[in-house]
N, C-alpha and C. Protein backbone atom coordinates (compact mmCIF):
# COMPACT_ATOMS: atom_id res chain seq x y z
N UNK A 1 0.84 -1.17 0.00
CA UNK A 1 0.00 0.00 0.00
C UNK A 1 0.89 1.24 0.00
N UNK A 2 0.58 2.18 -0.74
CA UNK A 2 1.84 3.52 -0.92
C UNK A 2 0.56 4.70 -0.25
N UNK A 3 0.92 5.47 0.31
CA UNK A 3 0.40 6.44 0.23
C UNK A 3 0.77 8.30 -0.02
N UNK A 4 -0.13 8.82 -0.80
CA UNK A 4 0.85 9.66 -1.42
C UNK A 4 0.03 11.52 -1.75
N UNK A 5 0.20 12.51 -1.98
CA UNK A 5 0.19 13.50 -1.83
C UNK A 5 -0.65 14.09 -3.52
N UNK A 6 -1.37 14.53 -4.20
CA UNK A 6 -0.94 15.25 -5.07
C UNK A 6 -1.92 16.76 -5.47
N UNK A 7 -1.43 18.15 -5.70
CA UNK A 7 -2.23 19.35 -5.29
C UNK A 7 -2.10 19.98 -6.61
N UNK A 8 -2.59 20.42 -6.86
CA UNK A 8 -3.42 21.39 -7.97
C UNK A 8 -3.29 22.61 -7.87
N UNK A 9 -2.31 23.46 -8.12
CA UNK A 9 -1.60 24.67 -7.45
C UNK A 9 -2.19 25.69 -8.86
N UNK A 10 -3.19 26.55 -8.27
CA UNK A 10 -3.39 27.57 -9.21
C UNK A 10 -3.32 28.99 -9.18
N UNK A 11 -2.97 29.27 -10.12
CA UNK A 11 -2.52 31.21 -9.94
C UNK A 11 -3.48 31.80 -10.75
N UNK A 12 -3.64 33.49 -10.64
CA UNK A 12 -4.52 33.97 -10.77
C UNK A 12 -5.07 34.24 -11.77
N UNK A 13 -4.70 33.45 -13.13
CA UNK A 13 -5.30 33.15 -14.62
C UNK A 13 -6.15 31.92 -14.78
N UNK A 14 -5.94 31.12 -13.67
CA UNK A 14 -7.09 30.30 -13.60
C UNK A 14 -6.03 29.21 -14.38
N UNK A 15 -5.13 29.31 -14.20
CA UNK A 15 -4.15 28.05 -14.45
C UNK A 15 -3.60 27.15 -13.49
N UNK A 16 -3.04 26.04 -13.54
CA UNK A 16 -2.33 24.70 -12.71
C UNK A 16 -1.44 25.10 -13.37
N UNK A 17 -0.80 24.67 -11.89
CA UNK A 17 0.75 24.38 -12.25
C UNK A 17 1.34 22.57 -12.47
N UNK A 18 1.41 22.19 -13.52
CA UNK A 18 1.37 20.94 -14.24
C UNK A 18 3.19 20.38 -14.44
N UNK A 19 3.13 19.28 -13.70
CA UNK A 19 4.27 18.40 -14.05
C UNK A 19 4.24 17.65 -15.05
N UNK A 20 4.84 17.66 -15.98
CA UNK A 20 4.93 16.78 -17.52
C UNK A 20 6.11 15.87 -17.19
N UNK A 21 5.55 14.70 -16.74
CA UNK A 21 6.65 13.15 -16.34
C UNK A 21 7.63 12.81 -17.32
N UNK A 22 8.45 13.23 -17.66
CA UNK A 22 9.48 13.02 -18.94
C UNK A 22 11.12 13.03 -18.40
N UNK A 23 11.48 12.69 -17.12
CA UNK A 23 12.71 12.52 -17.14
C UNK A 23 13.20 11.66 -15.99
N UNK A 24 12.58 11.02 -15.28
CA UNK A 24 12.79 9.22 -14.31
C UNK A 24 12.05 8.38 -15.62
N UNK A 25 13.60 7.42 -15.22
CA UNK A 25 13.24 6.06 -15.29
C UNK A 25 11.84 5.10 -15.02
N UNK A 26 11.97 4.02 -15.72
CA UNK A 26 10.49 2.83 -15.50
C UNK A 26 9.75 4.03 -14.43
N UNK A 27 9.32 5.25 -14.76
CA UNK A 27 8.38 6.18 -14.28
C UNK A 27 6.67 6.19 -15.06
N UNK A 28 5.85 5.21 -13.83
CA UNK A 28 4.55 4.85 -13.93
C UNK A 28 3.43 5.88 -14.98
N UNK A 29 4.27 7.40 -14.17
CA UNK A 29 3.54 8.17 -14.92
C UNK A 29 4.45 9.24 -16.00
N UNK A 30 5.04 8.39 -16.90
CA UNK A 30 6.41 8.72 -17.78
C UNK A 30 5.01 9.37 -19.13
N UNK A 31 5.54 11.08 -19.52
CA UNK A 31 5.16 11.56 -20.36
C UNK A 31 3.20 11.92 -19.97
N UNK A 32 3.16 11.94 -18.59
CA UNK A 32 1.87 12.30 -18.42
C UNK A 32 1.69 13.59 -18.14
N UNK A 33 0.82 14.38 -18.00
CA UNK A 33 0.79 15.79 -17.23
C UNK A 33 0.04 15.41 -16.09
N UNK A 34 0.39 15.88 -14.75
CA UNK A 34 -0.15 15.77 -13.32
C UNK A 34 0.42 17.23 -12.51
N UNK A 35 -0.47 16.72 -11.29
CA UNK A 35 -0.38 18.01 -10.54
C UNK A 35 1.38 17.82 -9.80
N UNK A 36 1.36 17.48 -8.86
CA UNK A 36 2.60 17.99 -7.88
C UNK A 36 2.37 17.46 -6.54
N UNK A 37 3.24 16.60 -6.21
CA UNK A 37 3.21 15.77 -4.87
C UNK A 37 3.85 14.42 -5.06
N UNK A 38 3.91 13.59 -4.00
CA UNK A 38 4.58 12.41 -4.18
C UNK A 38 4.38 11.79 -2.81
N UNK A 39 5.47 10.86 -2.47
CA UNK A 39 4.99 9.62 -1.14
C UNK A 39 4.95 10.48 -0.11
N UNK A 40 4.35 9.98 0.63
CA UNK A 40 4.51 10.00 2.29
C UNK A 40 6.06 9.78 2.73
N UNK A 41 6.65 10.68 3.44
CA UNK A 41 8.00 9.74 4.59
C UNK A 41 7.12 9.28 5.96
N UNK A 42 8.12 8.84 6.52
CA UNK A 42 6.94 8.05 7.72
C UNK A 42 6.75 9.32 8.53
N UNK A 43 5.58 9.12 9.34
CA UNK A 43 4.85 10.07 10.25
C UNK A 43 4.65 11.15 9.93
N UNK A 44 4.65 11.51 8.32
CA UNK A 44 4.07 12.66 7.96
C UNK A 44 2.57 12.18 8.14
N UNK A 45 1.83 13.71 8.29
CA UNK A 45 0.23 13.80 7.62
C UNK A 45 0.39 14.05 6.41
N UNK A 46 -1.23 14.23 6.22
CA UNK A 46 -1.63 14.73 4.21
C UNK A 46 -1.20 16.37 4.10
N UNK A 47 -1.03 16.89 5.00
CA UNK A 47 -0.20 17.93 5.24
C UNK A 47 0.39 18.49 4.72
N UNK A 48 1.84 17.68 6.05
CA UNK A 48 2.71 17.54 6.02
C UNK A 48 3.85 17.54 4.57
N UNK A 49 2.49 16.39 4.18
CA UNK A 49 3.92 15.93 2.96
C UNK A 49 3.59 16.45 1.46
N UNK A 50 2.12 17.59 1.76
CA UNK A 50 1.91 17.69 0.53
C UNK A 50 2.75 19.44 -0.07
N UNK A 51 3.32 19.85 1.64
CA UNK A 51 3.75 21.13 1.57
C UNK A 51 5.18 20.48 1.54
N UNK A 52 5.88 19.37 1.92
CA UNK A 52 6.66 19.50 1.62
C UNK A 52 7.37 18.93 -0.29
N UNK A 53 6.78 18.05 -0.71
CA UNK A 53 6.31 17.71 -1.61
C UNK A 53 6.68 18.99 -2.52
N UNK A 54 5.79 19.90 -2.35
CA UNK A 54 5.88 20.79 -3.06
C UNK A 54 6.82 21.43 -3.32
N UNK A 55 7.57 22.12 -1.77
CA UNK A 55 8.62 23.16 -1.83
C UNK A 55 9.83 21.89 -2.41
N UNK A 56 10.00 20.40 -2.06
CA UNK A 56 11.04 19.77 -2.81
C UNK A 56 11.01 20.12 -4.80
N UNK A 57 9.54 20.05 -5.28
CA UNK A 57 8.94 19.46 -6.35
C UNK A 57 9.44 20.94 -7.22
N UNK A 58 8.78 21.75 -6.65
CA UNK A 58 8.57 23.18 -7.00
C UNK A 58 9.64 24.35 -6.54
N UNK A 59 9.64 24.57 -5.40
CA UNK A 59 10.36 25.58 -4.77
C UNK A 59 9.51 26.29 -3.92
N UNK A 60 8.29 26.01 -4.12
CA UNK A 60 7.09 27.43 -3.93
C UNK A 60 6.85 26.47 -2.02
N UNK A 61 6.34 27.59 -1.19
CA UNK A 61 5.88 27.11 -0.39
C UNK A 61 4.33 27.42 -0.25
N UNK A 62 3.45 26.65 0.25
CA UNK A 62 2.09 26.89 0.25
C UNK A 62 1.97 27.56 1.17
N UNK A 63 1.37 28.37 1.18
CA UNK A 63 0.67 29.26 2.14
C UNK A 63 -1.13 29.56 2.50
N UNK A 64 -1.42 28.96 1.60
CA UNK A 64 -2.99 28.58 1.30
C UNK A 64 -3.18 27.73 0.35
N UNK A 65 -3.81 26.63 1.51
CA UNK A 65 -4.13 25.31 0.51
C UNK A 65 -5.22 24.53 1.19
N UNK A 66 -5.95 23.92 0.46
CA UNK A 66 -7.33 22.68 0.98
C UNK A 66 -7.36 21.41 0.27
N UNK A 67 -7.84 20.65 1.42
CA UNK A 67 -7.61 19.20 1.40
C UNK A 67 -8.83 18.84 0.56
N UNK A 68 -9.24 18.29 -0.74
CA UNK A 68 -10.40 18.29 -1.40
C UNK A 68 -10.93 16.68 -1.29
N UNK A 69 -10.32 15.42 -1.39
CA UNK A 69 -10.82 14.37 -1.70
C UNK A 69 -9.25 13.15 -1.75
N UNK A 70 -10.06 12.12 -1.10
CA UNK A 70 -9.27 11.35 -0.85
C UNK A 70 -9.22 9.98 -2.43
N UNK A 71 -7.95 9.80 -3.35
CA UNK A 71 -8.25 8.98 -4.59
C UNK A 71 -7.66 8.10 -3.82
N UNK A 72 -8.16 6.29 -4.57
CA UNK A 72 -7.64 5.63 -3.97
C UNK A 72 -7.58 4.57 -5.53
N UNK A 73 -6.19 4.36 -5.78
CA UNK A 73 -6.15 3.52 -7.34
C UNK A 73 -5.53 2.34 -6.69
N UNK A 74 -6.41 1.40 -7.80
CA UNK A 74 -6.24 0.00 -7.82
C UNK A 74 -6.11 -0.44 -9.11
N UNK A 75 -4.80 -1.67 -9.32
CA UNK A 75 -4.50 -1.06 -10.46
C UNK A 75 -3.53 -2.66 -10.97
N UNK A 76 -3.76 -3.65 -11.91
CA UNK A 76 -2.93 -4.70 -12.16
C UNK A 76 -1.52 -4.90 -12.12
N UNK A 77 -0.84 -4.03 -12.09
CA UNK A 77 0.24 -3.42 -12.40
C UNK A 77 1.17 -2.95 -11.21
N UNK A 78 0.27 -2.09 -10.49
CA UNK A 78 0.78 -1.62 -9.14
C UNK A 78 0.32 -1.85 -7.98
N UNK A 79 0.78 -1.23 -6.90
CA UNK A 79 0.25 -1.17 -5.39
C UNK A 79 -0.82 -0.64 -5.55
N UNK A 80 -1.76 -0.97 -4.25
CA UNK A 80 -2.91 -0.13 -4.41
C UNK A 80 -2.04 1.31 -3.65
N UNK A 81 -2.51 2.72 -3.95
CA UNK A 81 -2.02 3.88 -3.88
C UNK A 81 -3.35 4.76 -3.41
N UNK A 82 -3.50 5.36 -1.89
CA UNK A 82 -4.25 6.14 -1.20
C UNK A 82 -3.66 7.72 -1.21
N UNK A 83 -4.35 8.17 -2.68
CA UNK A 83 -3.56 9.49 -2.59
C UNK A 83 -4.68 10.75 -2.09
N UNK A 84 -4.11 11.07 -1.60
CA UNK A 84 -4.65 12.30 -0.64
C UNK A 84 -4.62 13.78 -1.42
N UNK A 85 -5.48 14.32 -2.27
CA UNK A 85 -5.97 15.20 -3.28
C UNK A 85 -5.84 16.99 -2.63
N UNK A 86 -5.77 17.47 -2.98
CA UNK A 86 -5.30 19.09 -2.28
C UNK A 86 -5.44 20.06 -3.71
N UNK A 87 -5.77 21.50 -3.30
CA UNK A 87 -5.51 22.32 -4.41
C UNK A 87 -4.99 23.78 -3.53
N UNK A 88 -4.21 24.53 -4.54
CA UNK A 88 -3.82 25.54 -3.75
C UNK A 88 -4.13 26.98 -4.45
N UNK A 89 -4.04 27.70 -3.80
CA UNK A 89 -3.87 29.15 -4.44
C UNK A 89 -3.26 30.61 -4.21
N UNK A 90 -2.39 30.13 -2.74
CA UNK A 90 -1.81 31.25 -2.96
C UNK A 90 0.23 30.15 -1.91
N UNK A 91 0.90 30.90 -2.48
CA UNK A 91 2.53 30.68 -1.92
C UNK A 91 3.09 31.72 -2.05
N UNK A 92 4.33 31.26 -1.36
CA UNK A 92 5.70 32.34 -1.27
C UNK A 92 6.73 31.17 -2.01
N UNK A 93 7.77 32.56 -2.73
CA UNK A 93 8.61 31.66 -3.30
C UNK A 93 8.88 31.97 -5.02
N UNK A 94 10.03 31.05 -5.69
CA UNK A 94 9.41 31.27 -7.58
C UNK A 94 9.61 30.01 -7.82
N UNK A 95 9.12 29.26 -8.91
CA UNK A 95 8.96 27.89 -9.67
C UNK A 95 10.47 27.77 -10.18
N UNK A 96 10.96 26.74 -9.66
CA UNK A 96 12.12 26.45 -10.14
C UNK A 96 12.10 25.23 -11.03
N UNK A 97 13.50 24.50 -11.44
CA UNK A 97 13.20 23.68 -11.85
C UNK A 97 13.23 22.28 -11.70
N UNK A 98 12.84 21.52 -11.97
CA UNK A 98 12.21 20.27 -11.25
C UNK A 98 13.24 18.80 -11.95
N UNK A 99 13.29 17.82 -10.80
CA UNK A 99 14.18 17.12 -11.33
C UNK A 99 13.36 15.82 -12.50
N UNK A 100 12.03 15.57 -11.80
CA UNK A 100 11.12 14.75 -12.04
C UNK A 100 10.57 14.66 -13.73
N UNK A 101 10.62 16.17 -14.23
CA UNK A 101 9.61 16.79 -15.00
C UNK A 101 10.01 17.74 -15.47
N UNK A 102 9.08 18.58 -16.16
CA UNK A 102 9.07 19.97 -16.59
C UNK A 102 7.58 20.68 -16.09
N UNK A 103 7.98 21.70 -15.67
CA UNK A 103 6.51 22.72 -14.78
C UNK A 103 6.74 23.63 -16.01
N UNK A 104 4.80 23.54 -15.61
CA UNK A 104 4.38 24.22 -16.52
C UNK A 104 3.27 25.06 -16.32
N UNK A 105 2.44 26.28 -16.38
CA UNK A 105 1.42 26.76 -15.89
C UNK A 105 0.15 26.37 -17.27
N UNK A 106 -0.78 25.55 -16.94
CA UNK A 106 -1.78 25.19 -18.25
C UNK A 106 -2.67 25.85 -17.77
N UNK A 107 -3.49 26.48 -18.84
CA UNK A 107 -4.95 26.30 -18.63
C UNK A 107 -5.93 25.11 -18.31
N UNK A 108 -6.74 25.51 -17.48
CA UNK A 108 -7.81 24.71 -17.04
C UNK A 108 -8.42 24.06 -18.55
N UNK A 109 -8.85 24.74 -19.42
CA UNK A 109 -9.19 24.27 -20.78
C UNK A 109 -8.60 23.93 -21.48
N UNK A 110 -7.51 24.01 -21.28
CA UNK A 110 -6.32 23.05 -22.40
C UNK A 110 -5.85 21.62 -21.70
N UNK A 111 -6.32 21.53 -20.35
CA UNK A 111 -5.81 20.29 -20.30
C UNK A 111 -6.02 18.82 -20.61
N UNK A 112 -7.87 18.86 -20.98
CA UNK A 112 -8.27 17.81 -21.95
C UNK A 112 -7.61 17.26 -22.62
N UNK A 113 -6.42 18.28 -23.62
CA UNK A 113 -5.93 17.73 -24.93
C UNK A 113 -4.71 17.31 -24.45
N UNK A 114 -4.17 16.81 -22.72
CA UNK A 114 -3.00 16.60 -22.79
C UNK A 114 -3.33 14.89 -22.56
N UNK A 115 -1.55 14.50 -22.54
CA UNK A 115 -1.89 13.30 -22.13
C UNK A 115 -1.63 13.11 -20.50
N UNK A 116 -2.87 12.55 -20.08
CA UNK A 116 -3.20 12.34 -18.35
C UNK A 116 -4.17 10.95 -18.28
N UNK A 117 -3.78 10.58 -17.08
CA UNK A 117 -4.52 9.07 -17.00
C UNK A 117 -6.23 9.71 -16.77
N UNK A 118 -7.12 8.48 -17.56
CA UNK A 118 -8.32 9.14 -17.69
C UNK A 118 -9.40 9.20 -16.46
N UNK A 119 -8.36 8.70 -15.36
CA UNK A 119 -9.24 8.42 -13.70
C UNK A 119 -8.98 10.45 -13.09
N UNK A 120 -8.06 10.82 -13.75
CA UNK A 120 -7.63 12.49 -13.88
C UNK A 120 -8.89 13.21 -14.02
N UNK A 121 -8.79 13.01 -15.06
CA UNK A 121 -9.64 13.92 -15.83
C UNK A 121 -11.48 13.90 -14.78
N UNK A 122 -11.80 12.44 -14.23
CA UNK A 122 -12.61 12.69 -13.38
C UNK A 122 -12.37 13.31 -12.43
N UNK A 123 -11.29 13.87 -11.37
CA UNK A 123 -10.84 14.48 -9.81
C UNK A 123 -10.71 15.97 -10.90
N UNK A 124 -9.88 16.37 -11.88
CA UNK A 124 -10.11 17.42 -12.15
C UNK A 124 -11.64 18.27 -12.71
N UNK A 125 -12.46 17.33 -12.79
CA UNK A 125 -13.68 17.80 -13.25
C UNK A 125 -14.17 18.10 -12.12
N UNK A 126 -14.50 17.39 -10.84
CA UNK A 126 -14.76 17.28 -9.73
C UNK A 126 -14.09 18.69 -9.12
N UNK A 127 -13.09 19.06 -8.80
CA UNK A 127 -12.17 20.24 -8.61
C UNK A 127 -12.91 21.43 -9.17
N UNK A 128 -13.04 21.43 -10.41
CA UNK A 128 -14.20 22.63 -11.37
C UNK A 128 -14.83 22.87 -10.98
N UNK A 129 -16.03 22.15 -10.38
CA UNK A 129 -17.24 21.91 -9.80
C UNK A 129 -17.19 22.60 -8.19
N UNK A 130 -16.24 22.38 -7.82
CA UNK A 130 -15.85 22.91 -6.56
C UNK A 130 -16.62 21.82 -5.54
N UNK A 131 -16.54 20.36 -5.72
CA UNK A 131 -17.10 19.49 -5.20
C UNK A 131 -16.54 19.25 -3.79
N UNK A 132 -17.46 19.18 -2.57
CA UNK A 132 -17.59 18.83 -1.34
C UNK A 132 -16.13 18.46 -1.72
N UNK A 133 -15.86 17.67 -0.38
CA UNK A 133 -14.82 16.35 0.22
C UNK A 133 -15.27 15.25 -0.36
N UNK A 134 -14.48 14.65 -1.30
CA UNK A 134 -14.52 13.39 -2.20
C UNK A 134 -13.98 11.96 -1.49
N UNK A 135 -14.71 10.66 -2.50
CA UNK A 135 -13.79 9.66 -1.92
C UNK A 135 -14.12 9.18 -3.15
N UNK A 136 -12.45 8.81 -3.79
CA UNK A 136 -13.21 8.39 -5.57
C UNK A 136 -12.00 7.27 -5.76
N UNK A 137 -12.66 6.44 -6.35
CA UNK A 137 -11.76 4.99 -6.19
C UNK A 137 -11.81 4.84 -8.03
N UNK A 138 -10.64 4.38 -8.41
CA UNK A 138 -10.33 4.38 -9.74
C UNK A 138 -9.68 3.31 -9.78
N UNK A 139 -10.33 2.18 -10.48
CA UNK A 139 -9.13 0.87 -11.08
C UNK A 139 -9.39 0.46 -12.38
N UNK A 140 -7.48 0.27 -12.72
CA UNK A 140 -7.31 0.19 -13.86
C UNK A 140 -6.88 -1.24 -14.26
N UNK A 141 -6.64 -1.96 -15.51
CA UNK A 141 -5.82 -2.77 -16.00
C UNK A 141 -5.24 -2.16 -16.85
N UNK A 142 -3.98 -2.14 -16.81
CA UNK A 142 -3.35 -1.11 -17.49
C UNK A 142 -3.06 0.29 -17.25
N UNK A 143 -3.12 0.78 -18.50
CA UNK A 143 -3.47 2.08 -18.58
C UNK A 143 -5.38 2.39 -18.75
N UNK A 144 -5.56 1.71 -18.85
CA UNK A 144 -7.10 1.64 -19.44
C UNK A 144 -8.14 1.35 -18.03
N UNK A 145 -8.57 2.85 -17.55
CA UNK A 145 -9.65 2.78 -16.58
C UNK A 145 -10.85 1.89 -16.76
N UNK A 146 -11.51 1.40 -16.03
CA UNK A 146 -12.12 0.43 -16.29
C UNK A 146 -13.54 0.12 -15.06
N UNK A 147 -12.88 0.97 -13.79
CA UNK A 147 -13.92 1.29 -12.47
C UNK A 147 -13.83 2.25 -11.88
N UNK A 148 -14.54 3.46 -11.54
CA UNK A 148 -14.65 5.10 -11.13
C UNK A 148 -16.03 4.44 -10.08
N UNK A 149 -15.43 5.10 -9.05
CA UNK A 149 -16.55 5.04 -8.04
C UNK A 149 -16.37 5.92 -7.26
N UNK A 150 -17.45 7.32 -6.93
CA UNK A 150 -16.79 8.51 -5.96
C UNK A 150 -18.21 8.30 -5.25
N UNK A 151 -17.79 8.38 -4.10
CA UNK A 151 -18.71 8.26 -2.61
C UNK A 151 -19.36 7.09 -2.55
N UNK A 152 -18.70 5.79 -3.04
CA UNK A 152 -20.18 4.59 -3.08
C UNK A 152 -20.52 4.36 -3.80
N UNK A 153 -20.56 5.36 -4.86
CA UNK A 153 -22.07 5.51 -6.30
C UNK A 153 -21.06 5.32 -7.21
N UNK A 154 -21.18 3.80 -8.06
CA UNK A 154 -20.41 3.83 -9.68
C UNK A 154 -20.34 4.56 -10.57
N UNK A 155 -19.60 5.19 -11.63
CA UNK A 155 -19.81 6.15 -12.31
C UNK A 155 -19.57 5.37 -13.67
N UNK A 156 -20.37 5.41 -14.83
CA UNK A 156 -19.96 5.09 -16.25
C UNK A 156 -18.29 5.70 -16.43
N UNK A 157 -17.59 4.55 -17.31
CA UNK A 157 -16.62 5.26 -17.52
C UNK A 157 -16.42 4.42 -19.06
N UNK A 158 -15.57 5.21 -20.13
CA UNK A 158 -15.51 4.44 -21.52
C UNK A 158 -14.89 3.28 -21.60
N UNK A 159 -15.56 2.45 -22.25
CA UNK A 159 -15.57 0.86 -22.15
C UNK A 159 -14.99 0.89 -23.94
């Protein structure tokens, strides 16, 4: 079981700040766009590790941020992974550069056309919406989603 961090850091154009996975090795999420975060060390909280996470990831420190929904992927391939969902909007600090990736500031509307796993694209829709406190369970074979379930209730997903 991994458990792990990832936040949705937006500035005042109504953009994310987006990691594009293109430079680790056998990296799960190699050439994806995602938000920003990573594991737990021991005895951190969802916190804890999502501010630090960041200032490692980024440089930026959070200074205002909320805990939105807890994802939990299950997945043929991997561990099951309890990632703990966050978005932010305001830090101290400037975007440096990242060892993982390349940062990038996207629009909210351009990010459809990137490539992101498609259990994403449901937590970022959800995020839009400005939805309560989530609990959204996503399993895959593969790359290919296949079960979306947020609060209990199944959700259609493309077959």
């Amino acid at each position: 079981m991994l458990l792990s961090t990832l936040c949705y850091i937006e500035n005042e154009h109504g953009e994310y700040l987006m990691l594009h996975r293109v430079k680790k090795e056998n990296d799960a999420n190699h050439d994806k766009w995602i938000g920003i975060g990573g594991k737990f060390e021991d005895g951190e909280s969802p916190e804890e590790c999502v501010l630090r996470e960041t200032r490692e990831e980024t440089g930026l420190m959070l200074t205002d941020y909320r805990y939105r929904g807890l994802v939990t992927f299950v997945s043929d391939r991997w561990e099951t992974e309890y990632m703990h969902l966050f978005t932010a909007t305001a830090w101290q600090g400037e975007v440096r550069t990242c060892d993982e990736g390349v940062l990038e500031w996207i629009g909210k509307d351009r990010l459809a056309a990137l490539p992101q796993w498609e259990g994403d694209r449901i937590f970022l829709r959800l995020l839009r919406q400005n939805a309560p406190f989530f609990s959204l369970k996503l399993r895959y074979d593969g790359e290919k989603l296949v079960q979306a379930v947020l609060d209990g209730r199944e959700l259609e997903v493309g077959r």
